[in-house]
PDB file of N, CA and C in Angstrom:
ATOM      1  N   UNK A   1     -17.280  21.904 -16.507  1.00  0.00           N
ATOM      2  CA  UNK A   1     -17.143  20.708 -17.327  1.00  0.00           C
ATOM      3  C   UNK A   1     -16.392  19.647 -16.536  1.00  0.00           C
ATOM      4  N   UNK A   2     -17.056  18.139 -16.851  1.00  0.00           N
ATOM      5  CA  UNK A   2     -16.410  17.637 -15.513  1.00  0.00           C
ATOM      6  C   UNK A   2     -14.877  16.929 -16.799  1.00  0.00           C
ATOM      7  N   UNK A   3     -13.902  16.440 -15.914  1.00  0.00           N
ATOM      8  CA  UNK A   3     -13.052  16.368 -16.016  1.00  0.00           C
ATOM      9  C   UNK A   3     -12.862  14.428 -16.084  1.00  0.00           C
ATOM     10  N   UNK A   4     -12.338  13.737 -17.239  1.00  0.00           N
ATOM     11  CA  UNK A   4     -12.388  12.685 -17.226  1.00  0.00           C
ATOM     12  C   UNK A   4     -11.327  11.792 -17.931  1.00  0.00           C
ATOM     13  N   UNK A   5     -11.285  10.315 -17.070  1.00  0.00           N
ATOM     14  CA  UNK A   5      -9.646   9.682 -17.995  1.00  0.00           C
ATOM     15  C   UNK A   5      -9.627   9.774 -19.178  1.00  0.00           C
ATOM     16  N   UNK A   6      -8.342   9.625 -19.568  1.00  0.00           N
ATOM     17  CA  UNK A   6      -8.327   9.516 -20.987  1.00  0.00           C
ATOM     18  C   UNK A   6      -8.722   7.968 -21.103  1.00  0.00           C
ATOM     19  N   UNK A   7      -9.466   7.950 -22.222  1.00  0.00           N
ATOM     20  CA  UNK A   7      -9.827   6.232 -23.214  1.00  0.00           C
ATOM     21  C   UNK A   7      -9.571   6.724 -24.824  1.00  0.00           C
ATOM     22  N   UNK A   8      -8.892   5.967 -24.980  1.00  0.00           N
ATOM     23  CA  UNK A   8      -8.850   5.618 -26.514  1.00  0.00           C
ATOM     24  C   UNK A   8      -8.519   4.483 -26.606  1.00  0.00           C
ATOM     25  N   UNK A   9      -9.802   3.806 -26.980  1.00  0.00           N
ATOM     26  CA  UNK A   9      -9.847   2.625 -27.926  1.00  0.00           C
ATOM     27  C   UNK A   9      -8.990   1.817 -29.005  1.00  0.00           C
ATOM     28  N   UNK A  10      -7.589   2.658 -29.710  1.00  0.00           N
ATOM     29  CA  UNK A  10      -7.006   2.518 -30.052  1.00  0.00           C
ATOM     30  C   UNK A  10      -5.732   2.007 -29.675  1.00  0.00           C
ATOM     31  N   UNK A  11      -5.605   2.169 -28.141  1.00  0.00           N
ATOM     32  CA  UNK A  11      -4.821   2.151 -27.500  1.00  0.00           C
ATOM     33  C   UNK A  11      -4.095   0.430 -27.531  1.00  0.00           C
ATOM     34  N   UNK A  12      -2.792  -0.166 -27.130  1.00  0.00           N
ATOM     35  CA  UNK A  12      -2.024  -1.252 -27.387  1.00  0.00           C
ATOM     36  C   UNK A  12      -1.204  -1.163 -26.321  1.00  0.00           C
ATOM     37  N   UNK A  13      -1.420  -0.599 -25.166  1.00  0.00           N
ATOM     38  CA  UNK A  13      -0.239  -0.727 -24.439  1.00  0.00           C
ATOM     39  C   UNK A  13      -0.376  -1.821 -23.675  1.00  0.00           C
ATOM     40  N   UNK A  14      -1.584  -2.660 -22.943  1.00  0.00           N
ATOM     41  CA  UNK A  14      -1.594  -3.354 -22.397  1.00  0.00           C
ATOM     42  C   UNK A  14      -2.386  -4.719 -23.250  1.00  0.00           C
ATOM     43  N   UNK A  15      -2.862  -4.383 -24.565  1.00  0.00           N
ATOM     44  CA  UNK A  15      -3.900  -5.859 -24.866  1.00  0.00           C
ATOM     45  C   UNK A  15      -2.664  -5.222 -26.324  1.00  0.00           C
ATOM     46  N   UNK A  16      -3.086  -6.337 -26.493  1.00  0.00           N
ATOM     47  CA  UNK A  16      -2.225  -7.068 -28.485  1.00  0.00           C
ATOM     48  C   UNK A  16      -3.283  -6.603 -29.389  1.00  0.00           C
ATOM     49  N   UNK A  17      -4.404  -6.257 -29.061  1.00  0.00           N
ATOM     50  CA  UNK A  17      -5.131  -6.112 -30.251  1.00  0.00           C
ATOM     51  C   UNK A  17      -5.712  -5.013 -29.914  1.00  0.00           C
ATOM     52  N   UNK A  18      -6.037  -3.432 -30.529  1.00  0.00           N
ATOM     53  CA  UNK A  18      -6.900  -2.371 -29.748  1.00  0.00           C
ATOM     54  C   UNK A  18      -8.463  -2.856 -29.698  1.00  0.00           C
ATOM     55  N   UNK A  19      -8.715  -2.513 -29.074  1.00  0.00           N
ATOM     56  CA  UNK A  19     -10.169  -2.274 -28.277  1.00  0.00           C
ATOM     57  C   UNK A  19     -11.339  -2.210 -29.282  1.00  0.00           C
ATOM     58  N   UNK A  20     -10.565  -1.064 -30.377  1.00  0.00           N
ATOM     59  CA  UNK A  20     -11.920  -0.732 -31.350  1.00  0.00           C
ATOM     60  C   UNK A  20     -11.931  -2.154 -32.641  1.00  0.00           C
ATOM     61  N   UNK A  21     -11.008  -2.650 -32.571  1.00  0.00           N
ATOM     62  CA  UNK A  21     -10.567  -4.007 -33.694  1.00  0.00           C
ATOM     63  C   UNK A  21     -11.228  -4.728 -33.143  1.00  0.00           C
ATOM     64  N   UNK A  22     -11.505  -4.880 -31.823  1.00  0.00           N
ATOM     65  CA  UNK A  22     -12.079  -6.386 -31.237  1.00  0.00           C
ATOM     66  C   UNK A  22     -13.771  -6.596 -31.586  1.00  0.00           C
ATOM     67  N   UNK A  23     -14.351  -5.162 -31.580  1.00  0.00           N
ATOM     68  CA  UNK A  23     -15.749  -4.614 -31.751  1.00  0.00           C
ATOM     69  C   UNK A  23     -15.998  -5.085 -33.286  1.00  0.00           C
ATOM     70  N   UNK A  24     -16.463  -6.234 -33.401  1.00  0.00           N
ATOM     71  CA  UNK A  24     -16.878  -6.451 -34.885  1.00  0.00           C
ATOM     72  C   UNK A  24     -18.053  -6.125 -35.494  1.00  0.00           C
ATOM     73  N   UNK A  25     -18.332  -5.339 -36.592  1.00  0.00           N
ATOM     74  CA  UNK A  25     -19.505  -5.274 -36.985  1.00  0.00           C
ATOM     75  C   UNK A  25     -20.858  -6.105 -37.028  1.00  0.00           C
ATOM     76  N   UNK A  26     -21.687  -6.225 -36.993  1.00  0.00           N
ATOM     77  CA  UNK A  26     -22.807  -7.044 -36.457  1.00  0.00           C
ATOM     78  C   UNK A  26     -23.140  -7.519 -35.913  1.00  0.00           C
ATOM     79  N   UNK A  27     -22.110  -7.456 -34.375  1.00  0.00           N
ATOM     80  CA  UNK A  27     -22.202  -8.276 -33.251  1.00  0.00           C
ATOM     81  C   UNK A  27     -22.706  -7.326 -32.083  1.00  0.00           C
ATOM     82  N   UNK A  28     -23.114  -7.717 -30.917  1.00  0.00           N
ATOM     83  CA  UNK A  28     -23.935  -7.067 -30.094  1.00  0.00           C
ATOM     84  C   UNK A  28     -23.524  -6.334 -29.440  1.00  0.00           C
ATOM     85  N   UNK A  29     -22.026  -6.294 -28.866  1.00  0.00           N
ATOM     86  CA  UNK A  29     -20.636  -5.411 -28.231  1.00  0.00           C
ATOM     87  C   UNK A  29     -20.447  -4.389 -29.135  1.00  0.00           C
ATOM     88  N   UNK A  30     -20.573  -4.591 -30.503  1.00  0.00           N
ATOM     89  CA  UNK A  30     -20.585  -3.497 -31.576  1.00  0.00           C
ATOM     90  C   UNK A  30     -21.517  -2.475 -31.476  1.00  0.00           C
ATOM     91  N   UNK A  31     -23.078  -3.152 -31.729  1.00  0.00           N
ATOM     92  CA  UNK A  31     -24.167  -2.484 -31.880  1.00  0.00           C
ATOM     93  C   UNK A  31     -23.920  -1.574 -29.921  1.00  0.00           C
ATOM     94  N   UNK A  32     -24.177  -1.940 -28.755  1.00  0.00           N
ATOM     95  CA  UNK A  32     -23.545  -1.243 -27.800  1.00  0.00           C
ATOM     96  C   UNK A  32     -23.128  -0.354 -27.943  1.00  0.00           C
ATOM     97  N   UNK A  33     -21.915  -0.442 -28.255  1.00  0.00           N
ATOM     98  CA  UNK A  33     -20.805   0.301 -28.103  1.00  0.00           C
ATOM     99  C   UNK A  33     -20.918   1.701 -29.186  1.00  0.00           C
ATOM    100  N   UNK A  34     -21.889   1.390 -30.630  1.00  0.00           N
ATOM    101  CA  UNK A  34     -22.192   2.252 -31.434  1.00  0.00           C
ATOM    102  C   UNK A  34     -23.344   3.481 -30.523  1.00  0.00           C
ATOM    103  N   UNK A  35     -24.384   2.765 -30.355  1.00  0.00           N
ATOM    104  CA  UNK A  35     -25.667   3.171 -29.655  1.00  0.00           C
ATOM    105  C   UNK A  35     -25.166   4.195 -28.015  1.00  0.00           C
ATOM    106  N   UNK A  36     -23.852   3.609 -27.057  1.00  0.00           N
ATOM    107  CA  UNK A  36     -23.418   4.754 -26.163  1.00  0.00           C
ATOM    108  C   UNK A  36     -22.691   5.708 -26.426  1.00  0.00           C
ATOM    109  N   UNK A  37     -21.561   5.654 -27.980  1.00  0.00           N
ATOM    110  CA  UNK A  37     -21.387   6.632 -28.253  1.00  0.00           C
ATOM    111  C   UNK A  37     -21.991   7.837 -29.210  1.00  0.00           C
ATOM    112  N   UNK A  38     -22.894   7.365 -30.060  1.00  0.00           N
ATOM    113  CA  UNK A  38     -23.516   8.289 -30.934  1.00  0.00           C
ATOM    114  C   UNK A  38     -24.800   8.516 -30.807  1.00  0.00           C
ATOM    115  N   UNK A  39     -25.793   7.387 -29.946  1.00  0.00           N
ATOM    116  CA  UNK A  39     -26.799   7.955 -29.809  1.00  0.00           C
ATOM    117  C   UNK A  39     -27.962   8.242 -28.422  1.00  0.00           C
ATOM    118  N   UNK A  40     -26.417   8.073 -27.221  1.00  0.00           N
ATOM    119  CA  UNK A  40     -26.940   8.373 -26.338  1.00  0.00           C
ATOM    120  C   UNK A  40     -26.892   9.317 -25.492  1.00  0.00           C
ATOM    121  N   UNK A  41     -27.532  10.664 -24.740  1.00  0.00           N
ATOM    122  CA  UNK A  41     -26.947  11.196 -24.749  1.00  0.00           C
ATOM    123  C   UNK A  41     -26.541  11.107 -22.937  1.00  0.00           C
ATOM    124  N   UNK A  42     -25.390  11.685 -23.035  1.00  0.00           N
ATOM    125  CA  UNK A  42     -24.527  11.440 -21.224  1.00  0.00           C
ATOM    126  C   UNK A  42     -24.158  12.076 -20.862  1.00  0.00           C
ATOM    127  N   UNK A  43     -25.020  13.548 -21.054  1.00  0.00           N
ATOM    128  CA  UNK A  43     -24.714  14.646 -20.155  1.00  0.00           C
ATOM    129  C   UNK A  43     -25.220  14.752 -18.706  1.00  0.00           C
ATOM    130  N   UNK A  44     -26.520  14.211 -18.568  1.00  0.00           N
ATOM    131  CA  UNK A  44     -26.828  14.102 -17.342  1.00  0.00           C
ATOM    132  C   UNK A  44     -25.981  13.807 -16.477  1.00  0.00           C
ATOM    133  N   UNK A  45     -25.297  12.931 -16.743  1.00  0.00           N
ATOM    134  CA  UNK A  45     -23.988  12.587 -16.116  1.00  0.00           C
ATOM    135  C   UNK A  45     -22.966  13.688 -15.705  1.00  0.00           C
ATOM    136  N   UNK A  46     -22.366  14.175 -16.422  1.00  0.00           N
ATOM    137  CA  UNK A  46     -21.716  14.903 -16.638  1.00  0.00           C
ATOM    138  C   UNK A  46     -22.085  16.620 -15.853  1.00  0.00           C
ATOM    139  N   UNK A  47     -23.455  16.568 -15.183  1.00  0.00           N
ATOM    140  CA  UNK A  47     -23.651  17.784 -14.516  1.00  0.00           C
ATOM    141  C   UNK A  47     -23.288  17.406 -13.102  1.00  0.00           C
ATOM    142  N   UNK A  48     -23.056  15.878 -12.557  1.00  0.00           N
ATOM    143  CA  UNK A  48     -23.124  15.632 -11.414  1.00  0.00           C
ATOM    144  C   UNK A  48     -21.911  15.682 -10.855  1.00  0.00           C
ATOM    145  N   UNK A  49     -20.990  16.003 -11.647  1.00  0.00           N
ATOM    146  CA  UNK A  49     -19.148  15.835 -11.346  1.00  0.00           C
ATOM    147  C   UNK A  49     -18.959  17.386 -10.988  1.00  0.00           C
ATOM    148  N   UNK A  50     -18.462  17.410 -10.292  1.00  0.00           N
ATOM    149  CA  UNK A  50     -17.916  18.553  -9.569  1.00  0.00           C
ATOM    150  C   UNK A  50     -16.174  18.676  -9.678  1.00  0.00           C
ATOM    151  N   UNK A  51     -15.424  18.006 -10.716  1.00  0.00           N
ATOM    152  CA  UNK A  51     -13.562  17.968 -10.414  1.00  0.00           C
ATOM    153  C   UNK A  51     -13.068  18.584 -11.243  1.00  0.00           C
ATOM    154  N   UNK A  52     -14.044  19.725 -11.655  1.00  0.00           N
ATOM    155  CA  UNK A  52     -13.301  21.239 -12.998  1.00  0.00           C
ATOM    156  C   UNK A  52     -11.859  21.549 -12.664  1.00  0.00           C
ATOM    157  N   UNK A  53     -12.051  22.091 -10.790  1.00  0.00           N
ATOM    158  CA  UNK A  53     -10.933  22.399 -10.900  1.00  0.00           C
ATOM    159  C   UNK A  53     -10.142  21.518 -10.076  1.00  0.00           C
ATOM    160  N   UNK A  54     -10.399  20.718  -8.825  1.00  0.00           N
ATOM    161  CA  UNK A  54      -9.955  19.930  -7.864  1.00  0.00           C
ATOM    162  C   UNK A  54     -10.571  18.126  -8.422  1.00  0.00           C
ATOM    163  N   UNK A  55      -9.545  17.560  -7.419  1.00  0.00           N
ATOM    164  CA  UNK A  55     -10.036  16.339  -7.770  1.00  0.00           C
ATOM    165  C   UNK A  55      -9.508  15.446  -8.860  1.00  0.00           C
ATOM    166  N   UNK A  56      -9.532  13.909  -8.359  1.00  0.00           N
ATOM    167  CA  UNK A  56      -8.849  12.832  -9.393  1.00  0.00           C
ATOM    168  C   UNK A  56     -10.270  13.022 -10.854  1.00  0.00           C
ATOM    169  N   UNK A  57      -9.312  12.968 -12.342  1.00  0.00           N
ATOM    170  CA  UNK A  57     -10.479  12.958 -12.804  1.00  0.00           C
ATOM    171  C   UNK A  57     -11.151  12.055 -13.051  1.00  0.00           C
ATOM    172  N   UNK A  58     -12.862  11.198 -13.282  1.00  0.00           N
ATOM    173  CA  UNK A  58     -13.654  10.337 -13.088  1.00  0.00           C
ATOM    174  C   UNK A  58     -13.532   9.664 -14.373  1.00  0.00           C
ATOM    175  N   UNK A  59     -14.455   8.431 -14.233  1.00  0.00           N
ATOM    176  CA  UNK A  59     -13.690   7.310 -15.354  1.00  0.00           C
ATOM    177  C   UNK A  59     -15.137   8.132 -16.173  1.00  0.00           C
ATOM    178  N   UNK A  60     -15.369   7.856 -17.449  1.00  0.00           N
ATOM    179  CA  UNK A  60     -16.114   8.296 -18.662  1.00  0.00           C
ATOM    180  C   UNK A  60     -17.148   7.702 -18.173  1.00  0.00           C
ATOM    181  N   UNK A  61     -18.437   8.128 -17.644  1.00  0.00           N
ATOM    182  CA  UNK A  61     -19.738   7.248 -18.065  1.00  0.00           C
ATOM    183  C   UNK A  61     -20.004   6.576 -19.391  1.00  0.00           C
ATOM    184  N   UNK A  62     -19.831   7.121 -20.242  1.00  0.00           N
ATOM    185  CA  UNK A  62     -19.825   5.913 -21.419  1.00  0.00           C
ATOM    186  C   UNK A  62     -19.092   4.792 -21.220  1.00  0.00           C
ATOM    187  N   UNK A  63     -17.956   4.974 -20.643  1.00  0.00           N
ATOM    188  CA  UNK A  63     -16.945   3.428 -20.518  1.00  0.00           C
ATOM    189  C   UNK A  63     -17.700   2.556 -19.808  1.00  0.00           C
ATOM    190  N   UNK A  64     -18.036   3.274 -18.394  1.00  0.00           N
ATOM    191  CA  UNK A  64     -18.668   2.659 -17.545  1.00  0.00           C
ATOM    192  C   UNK A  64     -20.232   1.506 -17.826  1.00  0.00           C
ATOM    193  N   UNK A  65     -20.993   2.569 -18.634  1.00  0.00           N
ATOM    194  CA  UNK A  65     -22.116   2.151 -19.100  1.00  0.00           C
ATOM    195  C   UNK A  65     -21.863   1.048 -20.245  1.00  0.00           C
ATOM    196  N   UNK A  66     -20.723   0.921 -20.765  1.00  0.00           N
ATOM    197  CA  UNK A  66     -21.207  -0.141 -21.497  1.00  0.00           C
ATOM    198  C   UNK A  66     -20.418  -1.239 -20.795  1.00  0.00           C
ATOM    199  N   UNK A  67     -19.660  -1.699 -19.840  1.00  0.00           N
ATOM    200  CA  UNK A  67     -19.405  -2.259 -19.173  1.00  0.00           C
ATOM    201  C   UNK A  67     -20.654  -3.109 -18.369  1.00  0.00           C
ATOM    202  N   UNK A  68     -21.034  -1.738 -17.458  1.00  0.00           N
ATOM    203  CA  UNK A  68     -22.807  -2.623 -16.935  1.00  0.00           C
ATOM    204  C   UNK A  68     -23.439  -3.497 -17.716  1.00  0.00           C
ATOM    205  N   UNK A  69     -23.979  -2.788 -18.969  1.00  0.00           N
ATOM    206  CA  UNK A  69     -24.691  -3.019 -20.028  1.00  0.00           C
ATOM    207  C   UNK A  69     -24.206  -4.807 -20.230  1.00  0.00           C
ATOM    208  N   UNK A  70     -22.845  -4.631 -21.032  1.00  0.00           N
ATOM    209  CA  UNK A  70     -22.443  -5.959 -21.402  1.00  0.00           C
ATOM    210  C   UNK A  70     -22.249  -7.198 -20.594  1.00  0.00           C
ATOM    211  N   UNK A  71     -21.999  -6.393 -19.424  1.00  0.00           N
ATOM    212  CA  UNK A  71     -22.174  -7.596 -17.991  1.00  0.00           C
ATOM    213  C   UNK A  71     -23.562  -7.930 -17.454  1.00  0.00           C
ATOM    214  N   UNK A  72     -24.131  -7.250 -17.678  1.00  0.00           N
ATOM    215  CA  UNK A  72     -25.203  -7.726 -17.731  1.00  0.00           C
ATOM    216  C   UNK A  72     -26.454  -8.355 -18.502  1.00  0.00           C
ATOM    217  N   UNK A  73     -26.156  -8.038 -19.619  1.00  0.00           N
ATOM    218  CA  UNK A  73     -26.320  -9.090 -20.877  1.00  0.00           C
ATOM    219  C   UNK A  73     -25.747 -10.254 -21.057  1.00  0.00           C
ATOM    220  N   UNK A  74     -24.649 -10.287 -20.719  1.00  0.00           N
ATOM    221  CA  UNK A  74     -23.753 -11.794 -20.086  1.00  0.00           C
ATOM    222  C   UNK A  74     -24.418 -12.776 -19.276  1.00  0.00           C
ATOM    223  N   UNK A  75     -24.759 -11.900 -17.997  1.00  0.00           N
ATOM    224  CA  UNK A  75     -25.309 -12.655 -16.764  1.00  0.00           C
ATOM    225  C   UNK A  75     -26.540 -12.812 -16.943  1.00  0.00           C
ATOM    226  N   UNK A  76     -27.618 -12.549 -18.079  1.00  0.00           N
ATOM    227  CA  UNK A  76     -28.816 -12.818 -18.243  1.00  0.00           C
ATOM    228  C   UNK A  76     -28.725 -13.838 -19.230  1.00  0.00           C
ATOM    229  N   UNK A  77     -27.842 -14.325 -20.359  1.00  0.00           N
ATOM    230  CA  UNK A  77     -27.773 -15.120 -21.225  1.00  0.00           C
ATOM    231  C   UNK A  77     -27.569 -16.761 -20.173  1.00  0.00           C
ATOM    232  N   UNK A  78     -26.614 -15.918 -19.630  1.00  0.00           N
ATOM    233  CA  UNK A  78     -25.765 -17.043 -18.980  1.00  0.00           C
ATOM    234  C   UNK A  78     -27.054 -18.043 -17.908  1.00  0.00           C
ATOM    235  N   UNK A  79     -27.361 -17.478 -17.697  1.00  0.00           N
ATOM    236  CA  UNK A  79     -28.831 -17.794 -16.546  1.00  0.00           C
ATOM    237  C   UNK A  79     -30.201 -18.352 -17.139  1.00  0.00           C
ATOM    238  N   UNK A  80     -30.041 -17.807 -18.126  1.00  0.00           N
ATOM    239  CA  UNK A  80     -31.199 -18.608 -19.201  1.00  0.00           C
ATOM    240  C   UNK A  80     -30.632 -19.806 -19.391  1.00  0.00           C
ATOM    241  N   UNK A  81     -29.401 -19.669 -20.251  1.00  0.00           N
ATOM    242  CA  UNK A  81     -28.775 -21.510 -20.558  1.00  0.00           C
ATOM    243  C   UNK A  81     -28.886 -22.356 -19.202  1.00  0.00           C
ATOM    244  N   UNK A  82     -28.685 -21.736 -17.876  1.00  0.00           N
ATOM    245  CA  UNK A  82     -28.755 -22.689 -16.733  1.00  0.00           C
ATOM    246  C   UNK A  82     -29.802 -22.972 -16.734  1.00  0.00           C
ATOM    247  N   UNK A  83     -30.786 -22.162 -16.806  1.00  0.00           N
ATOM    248  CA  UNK A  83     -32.223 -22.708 -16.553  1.00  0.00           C
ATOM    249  C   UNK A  83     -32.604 -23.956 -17.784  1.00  0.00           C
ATOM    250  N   UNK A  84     -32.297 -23.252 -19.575  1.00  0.00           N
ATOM    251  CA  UNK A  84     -32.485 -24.655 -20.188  1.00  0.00           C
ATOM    252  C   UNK A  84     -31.788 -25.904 -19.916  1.00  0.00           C
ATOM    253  N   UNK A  85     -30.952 -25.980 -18.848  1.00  0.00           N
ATOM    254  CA  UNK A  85     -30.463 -27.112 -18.433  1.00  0.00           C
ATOM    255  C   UNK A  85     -28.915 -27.642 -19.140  1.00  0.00           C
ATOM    256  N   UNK A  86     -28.542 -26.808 -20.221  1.00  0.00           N
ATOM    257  CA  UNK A  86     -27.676 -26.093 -21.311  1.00  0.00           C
ATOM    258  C   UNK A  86     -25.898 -26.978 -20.738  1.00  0.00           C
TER     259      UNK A  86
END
């Protein structure tokens, strides 16, 4: 089993507001963030880590993936408005 940071969303040590408060219902960071944790599955991932027993442990592919995801939904919005001249 691979071995991975802790995340909790709940967390306040470094932002004023937790993580899971910021995620508002009906918004697209929401829908995300619902869809990588409950209905995707990320084990594939998870066979490729080798740090059971050695080794720093690896950041969560889910964290990761919705990071890509949202940055890159960013940078495609963002690129359309340049193109409408926006």
């Amino acid at each position: 089993m691979a071995r991975y940071r802790h995340y909790d969303p709940e967390q306040t040590k470094l932002i004023a507001v937790p993580y899971a408060r910021q995620l508002l219902p009906g918004t697209f960071e929401h829908a995300l963030s619902y869809l990588i944790d409950n209905e995707i599955d990320l084990d594939r991932f998870a066979a490729r880590f080798k740090n059971d027993d050695t080794g720093a442990p690896a950041y969560d592919p889910a964290v990761l993936l919705k990071v890509v995801l949202f940055a890159y939904t960013h940078l495609v919005s963002c690129q359309l408005l340049w193109l409408q001249g926006v």
